[in-house]
C-alpha atoms as a PDB file:
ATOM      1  CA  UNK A   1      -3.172  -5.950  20.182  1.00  0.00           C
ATOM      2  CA  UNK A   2      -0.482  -6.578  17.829  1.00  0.00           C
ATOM      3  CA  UNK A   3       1.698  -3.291  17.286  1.00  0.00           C
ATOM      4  CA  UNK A   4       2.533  -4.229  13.029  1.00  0.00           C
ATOM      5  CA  UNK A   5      -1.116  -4.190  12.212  1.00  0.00           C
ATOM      6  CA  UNK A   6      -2.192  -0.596  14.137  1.00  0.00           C
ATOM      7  CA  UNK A   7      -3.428   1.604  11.381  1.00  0.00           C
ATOM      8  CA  UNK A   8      -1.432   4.048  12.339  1.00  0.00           C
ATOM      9  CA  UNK A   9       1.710   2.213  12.373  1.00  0.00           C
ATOM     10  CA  UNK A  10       1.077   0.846   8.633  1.00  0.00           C
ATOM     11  CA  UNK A  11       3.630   1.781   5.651  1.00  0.00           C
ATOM     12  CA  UNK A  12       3.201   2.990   2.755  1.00  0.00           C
ATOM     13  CA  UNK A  13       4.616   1.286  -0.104  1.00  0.00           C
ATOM     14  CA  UNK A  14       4.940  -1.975   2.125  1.00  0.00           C
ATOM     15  CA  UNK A  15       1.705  -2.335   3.727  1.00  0.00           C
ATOM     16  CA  UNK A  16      -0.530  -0.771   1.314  1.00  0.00           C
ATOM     17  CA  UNK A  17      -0.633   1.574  -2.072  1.00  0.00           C
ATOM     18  CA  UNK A  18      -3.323   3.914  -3.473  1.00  0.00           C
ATOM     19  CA  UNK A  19      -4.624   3.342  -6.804  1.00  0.00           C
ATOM     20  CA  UNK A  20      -5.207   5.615  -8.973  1.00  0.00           C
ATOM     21  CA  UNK A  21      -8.854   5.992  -7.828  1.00  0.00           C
ATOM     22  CA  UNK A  22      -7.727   6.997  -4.277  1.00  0.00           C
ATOM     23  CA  UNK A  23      -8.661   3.923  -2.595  1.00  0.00           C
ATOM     24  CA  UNK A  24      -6.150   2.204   0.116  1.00  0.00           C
ATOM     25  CA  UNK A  25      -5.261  -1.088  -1.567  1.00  0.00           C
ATOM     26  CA  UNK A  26      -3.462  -3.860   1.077  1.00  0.00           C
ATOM     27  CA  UNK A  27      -0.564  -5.719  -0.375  1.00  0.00           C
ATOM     28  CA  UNK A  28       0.282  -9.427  -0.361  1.00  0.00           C
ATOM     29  CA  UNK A  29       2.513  -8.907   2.621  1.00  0.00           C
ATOM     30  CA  UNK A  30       0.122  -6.877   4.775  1.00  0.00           C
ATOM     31  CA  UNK A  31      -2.446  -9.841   4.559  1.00  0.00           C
ATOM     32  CA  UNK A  32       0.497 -12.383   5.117  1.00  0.00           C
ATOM     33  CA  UNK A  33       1.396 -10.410   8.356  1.00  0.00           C
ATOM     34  CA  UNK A  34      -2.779 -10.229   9.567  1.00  0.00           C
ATOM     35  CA  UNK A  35      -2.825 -13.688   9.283  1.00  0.00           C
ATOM     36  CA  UNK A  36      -6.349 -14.712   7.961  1.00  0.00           C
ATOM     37  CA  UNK A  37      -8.265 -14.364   4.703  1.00  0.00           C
ATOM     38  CA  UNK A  38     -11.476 -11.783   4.847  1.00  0.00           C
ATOM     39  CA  UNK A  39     -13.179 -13.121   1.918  1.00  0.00           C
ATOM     40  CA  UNK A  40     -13.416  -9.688   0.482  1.00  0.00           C
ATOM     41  CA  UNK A  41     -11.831 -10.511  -2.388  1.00  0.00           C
ATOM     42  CA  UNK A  42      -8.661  -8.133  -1.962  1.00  0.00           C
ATOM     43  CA  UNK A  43      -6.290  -7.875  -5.371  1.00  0.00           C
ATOM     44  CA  UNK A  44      -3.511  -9.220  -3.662  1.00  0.00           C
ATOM     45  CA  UNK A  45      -5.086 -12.255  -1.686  1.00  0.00           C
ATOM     46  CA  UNK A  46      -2.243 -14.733  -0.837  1.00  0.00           C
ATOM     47  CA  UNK A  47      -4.700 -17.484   0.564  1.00  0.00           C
ATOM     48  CA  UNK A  48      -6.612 -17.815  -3.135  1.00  0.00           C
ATOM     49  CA  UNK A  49      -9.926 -16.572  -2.251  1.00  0.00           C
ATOM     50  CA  UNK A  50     -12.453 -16.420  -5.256  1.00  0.00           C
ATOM     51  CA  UNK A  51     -15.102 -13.531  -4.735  1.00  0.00           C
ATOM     52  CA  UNK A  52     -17.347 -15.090  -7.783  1.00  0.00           C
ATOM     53  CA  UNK A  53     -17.652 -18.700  -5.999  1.00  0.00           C
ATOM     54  CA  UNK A  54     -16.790 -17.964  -2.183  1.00  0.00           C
ATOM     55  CA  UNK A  55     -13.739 -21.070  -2.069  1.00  0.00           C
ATOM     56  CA  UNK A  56     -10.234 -20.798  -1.231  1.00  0.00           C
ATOM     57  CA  UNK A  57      -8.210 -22.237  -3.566  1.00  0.00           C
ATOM     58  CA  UNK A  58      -4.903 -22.770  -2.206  1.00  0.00           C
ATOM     59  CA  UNK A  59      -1.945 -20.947  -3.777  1.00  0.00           C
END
């Protein structure tokens, strides 16, 4: 298992924010350090994924 993505080892600030909602929002570099696009469509999706037409559009 790699140690930087444990959920209890995450920071915040670095790994991830709240908004103002409450909800746990990953940042650019957290998804960077995972590796791999979820096709979620997170806010801060380095690999260009587009929730509307399911492509990756490279960034």
């Amino acid at each position: 298992m790699n140690n930087t993505l444990d959920p209890n080892n995450l920071k915040e600030g670095e790994d991830f924010y709240y908004t103002p909602e409450g909800y746990k929002c990953f940042t650019e570099k957290y998804h960077l350090k995972r590796g791999y696009c979820c096709k979620s469509g997170c806010r801060h999706c380095p690999y260009g994924f587009n929730k509307k037409t399911g492509g990756i559009t490279k960034k």
